[in-house]
Protein backbone atom coordinates (compact mmCIF):
# COMPACT_ATOMS: atom_id res chain seq x y z
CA UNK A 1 3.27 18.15 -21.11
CA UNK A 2 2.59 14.44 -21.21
CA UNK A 3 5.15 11.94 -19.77
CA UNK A 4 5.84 8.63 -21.22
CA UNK A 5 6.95 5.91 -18.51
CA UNK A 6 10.07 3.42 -20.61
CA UNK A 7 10.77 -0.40 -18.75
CA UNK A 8 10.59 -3.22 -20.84
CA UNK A 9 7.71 -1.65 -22.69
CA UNK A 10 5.95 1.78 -22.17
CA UNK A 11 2.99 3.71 -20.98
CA UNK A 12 1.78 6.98 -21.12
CA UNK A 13 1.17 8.36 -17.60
CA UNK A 14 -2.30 9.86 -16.74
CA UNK A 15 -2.14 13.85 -16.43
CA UNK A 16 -0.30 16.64 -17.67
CA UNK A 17 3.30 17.59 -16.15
CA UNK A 18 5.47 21.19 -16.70
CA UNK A 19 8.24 20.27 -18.51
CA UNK A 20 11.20 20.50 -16.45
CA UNK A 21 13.99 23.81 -17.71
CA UNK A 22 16.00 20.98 -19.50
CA UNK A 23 13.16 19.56 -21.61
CA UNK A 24 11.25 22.92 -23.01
CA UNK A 25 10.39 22.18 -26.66
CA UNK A 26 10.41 18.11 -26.12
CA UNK A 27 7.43 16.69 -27.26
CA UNK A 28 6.88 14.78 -23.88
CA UNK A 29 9.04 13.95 -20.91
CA UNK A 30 10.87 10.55 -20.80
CA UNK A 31 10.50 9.13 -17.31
CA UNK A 32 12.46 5.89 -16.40
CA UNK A 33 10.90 5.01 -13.36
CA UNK A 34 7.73 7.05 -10.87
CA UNK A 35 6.51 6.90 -7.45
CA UNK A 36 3.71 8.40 -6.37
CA UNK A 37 3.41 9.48 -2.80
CA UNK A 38 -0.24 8.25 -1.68
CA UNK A 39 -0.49 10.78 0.67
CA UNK A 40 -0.01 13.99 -1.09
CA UNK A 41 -0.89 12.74 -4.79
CA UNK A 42 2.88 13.76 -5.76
CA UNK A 43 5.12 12.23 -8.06
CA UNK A 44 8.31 11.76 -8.06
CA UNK A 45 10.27 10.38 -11.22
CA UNK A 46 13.44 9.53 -12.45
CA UNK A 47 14.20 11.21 -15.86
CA UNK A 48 17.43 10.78 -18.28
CA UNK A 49 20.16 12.05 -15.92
CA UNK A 50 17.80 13.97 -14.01
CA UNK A 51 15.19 13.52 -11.23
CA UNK A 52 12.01 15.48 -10.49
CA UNK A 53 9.35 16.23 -8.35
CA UNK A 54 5.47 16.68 -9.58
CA UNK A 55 2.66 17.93 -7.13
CA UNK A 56 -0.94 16.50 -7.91
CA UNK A 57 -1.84 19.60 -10.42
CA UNK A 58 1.15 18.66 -12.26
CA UNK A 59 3.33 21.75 -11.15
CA UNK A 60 7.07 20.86 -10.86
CA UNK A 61 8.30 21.34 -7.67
CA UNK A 62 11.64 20.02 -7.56
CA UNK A 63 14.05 19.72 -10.07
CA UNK A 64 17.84 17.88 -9.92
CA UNK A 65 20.22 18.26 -12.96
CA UNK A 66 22.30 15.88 -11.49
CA UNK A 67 19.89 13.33 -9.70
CA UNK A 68 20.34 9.54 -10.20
CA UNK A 69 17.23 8.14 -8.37
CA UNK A 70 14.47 9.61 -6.19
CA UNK A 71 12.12 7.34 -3.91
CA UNK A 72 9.87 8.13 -0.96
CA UNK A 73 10.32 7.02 2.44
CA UNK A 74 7.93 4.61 3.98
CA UNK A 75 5.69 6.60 5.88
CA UNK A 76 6.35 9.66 2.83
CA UNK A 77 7.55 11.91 5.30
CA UNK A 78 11.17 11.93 3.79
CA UNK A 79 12.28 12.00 0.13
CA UNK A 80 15.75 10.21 -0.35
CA UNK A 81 17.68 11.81 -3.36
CA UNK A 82 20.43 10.09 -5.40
CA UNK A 83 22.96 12.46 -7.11
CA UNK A 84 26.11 12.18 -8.93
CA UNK A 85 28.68 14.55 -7.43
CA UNK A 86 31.44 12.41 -9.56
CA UNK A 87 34.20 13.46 -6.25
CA UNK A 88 37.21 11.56 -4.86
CA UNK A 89 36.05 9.31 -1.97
CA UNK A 90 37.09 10.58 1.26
CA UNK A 91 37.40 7.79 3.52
CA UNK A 92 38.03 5.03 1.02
CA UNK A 93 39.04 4.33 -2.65
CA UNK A 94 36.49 5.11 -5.56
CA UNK A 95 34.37 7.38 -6.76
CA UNK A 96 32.15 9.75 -4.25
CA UNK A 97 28.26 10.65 -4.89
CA UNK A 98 25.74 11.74 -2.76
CA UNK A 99 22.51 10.65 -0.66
CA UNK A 100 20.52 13.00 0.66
CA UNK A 101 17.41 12.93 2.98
CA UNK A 102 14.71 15.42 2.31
CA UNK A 103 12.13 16.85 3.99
CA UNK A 104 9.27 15.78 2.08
CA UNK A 105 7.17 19.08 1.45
CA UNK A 106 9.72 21.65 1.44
CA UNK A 107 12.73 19.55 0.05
CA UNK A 108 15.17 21.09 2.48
CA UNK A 109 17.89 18.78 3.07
CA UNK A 110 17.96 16.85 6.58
CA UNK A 111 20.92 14.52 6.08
CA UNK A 112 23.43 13.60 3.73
CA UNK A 113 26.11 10.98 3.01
CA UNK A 114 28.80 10.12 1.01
CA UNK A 115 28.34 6.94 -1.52
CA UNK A 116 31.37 5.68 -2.53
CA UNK A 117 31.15 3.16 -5.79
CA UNK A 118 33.99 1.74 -7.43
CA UNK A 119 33.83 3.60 -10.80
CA UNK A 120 30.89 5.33 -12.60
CA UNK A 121 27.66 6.89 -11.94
CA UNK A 122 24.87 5.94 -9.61
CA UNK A 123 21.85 5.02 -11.48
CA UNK A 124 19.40 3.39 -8.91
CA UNK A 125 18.46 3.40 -5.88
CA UNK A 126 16.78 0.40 -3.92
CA UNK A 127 14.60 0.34 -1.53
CA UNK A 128 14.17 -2.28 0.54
CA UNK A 129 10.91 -2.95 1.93
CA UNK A 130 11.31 -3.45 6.13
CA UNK A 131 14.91 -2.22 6.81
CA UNK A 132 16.87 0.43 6.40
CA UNK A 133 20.01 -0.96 4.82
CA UNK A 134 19.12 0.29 0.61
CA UNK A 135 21.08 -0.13 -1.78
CA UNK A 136 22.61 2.52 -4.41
CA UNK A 137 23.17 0.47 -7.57
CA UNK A 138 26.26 2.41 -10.31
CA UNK A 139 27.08 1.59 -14.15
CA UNK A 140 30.25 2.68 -15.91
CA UNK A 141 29.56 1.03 -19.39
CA UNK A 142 29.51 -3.00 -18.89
CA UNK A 143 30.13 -3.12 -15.57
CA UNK A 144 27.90 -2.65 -12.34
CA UNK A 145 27.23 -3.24 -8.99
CA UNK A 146 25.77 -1.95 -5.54
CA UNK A 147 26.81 -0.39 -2.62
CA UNK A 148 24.79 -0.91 0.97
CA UNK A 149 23.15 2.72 2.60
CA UNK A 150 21.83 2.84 5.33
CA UNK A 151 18.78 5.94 4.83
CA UNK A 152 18.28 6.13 8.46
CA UNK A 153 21.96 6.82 10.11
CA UNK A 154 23.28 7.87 6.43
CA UNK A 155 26.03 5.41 6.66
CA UNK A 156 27.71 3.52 3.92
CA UNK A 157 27.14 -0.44 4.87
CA UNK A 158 29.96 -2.79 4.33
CA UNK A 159 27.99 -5.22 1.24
CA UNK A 160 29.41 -4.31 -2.18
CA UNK A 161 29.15 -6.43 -5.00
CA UNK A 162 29.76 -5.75 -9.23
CA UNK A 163 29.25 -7.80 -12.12
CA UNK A 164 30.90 -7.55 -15.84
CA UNK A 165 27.63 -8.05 -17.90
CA UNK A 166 25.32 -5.42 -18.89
CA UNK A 167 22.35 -4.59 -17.74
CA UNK A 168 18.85 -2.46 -18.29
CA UNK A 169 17.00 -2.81 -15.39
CA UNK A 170 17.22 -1.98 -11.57
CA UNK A 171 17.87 -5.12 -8.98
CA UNK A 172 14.76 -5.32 -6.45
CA UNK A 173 14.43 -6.76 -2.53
CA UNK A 174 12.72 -9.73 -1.74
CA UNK A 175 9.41 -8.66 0.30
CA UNK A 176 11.28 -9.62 3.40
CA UNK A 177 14.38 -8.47 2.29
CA UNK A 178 16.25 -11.38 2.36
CA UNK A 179 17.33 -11.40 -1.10
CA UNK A 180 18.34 -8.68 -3.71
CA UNK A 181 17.50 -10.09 -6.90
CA UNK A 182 18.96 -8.85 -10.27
CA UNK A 183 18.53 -9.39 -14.34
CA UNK A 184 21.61 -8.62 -16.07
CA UNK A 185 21.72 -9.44 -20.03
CA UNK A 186 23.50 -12.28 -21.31
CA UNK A 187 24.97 -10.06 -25.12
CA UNK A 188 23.51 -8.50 -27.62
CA UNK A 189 22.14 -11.46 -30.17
CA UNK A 190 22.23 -13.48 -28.15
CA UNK A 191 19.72 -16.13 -30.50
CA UNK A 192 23.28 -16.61 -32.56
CA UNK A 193 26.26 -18.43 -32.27
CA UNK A 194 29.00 -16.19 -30.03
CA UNK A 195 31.13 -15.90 -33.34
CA UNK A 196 32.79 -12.79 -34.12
CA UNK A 197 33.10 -13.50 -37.90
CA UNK A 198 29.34 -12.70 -38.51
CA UNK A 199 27.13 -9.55 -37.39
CA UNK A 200 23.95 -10.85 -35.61
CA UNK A 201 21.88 -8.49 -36.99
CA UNK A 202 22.60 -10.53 -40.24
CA UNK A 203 22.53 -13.90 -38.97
CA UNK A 204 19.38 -16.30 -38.20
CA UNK A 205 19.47 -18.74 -35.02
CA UNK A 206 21.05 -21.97 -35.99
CA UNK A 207 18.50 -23.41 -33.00
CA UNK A 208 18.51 -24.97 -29.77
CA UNK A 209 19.38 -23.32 -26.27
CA UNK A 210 20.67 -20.00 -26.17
CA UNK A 211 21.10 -17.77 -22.92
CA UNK A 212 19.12 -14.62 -22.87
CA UNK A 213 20.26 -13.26 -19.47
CA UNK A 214 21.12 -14.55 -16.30
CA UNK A 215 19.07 -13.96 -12.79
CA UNK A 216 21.53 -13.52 -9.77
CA UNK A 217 20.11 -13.68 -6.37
CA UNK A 218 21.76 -12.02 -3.46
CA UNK A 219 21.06 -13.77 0.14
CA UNK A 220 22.07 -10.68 2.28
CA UNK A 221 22.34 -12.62 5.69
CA UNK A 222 24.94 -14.98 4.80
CA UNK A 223 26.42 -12.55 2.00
CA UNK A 224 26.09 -15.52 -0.64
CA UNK A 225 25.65 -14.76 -4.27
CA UNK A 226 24.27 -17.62 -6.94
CA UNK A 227 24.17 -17.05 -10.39
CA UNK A 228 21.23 -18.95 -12.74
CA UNK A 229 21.29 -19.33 -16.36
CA UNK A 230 17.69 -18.35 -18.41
CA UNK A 231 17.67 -20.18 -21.58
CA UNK A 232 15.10 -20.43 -24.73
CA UNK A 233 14.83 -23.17 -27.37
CA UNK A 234 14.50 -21.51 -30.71
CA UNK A 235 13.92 -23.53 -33.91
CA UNK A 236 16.66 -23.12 -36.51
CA UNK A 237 16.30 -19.91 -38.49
CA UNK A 238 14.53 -18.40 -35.41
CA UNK A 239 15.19 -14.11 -35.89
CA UNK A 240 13.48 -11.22 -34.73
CA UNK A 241 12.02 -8.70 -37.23
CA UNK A 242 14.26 -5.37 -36.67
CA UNK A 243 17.28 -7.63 -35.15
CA UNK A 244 19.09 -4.26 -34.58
CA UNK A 245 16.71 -2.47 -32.45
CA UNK A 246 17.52 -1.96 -28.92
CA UNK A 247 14.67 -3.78 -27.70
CA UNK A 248 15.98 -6.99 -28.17
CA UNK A 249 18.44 -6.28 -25.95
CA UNK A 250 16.17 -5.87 -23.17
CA UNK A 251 16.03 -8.49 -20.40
CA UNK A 252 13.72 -7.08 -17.89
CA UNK A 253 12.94 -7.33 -13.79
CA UNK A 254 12.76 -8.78 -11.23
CA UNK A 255 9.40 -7.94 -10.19
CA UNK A 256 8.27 -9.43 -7.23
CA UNK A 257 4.47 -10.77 -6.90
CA UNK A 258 4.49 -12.77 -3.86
CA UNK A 259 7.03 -13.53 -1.23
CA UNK A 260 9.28 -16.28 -3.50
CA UNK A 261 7.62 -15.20 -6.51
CA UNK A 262 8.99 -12.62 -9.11
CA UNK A 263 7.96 -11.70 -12.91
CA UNK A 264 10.64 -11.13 -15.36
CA UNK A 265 10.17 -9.76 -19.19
CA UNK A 266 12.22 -11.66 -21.95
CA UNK A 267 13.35 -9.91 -25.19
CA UNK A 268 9.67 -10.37 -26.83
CA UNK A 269 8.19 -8.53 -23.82
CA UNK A 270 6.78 -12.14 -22.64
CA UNK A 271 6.31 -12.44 -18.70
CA UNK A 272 7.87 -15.40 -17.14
CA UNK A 273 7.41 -15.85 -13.38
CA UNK A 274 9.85 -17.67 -11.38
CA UNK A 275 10.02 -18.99 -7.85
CA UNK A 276 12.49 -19.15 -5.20
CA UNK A 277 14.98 -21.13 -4.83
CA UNK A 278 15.83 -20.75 -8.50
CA UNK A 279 17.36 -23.85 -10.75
CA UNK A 280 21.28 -23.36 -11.57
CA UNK A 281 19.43 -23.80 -15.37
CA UNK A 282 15.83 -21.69 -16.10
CA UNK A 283 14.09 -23.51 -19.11
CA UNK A 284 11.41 -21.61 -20.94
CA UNK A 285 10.13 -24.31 -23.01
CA UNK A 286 7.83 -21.75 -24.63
CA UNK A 287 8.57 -20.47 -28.52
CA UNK A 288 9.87 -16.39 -28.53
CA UNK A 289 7.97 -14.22 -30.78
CA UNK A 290 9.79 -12.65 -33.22
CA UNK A 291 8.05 -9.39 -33.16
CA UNK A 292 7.32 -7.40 -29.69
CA UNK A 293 5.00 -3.82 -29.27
CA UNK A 294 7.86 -1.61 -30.36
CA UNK A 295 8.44 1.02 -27.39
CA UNK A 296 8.14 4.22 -30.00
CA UNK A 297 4.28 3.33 -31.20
């Protein structure tokens, strides 16, 4: 079975897979996000409320109904599995999942840990790129957040943060894992006026600066959090063709590129790259397209 890989765009991924028990008689799998262990050739990916395991000849060897996330260790000799449990917390308040370390190989479980999030499912995890101290981001509808693990003493950490905004892609570490940067959506239509009167799927841009999303960067040593606007100018009458789609919803990254450097995707699937420290306002002074490769082509 092929596999299709969905971000801000997508991409069919090279090979063939077995189709996972849950997915028999799907035309293709639907992957969210893949790692590849460079080691082994394996690949591990993230499916809709599932996670998986692929050797190189495409043979499924692991399978989790209820995975979140699934990422490699550094050296690959560990495979750190996400999973919601959806338990009551037993040391603090919230909702309880579960992190376990796997033996990468035979999958036999090493370690595990609680994760205790406020509300929700877990829906990421993040590596970080030098430490230890990951983080397990959860959604429960327009809210979301992350919780601090710690994959080598399978510890919860004390950082915990959450926003009220939505958002469609996973927060990322700095390369020195400083910061945690993250992309959350500013509302659907967001080229309209913020008038409840009008649908926006019906109603053109009446022009200037609208907010498309909002980039917040997390400095984990002193704990502070700052919050930057991204803005476009459209002309009056600006609207995309299929307003209603989904896609135009998406506000996409970070990616990073170079130590202070990171790529984001706007709604037209346009890469912007931005550089640390950030402006409290983001400019793109550029015109949006109204039309974008649609993800289903």
């Amino acid at each position: 079975m092929k596999a299709k890989l969905y971000h801000h765009s997508s991409e069919w991924l090279l090979g063939d897979f077995e189709a996972p028990p849950t997915m028999r008689g799907q035309d293709y799998i639907r992957a969210l996000r893949v790692s590849r262990d460079s080691m082994t050739g394996s690949v591990a990916m993230k499916l809709e409320r599932a996670t998986g395991v692929w050797d190189s000849a495409g043979s499924l060897r692991l399978f989790i109904q209820r995975g979140a996330d699934i990422a490699w260790s550094r050296n690959s000799a560990n495979l750190f599995s996400l999973e919601n449990t959806f338990g009551t917390c037993r040391h603090q308040r919230g909702v309880r999942h579960a992190l376990k370390r796997l033996e990468a190989g035979t999958f036999r479980v090493l370690r595990e840990m609680e994760v205790c999030v406020p509300t929700g499912a877990t829906e990421y995890l993040v590596p970080a790129h030098r430490s230890n101290q990951w983080m397990a981001m959860w959604l429960e509808q327009n809210e979301w957040g992350y919780v601090q693990v710690d994959v080598e003493s399978m510890i919860q950490g004390p950082v915990q943060k959450s926003w009220k905004t939505l958002i469609n892609a996973p927060p990322a570490f700095s390369p020195d894992d400083r910061y945690i940067v993250s992309c959350p959506l500013w509302r659907s239509g967001w080229w309209t006026d913020d008038s409840d009167d009008v649908d926006f799927w019906e109603a053109p841009s009446p022009g200037g600066w609208h907010q498309v999303g909002t980039i917040v960067v997390h400095d984990i040593q002193s704990d502070i959090v700052s919050e930057h606007k991204v803005l476009v100018d459209l002309p009056k009458g600006w609207m995309p063709q299929r307003p209603d789609a989904d896609d135009w919803d998406l506000f996409w990254g970070p990616e990073f590129v170079a130590p202070d450097e990171f790529k984001i995707c706007l709604p037209d699937d346009s890469v912007v790259i931005l550089r640390l420290p950030l402006p409290a306002r983001i400019e793109i002074q550029r015109r949006l397209n109204t039309t974008r490769p649609w993800r289903e082509t």
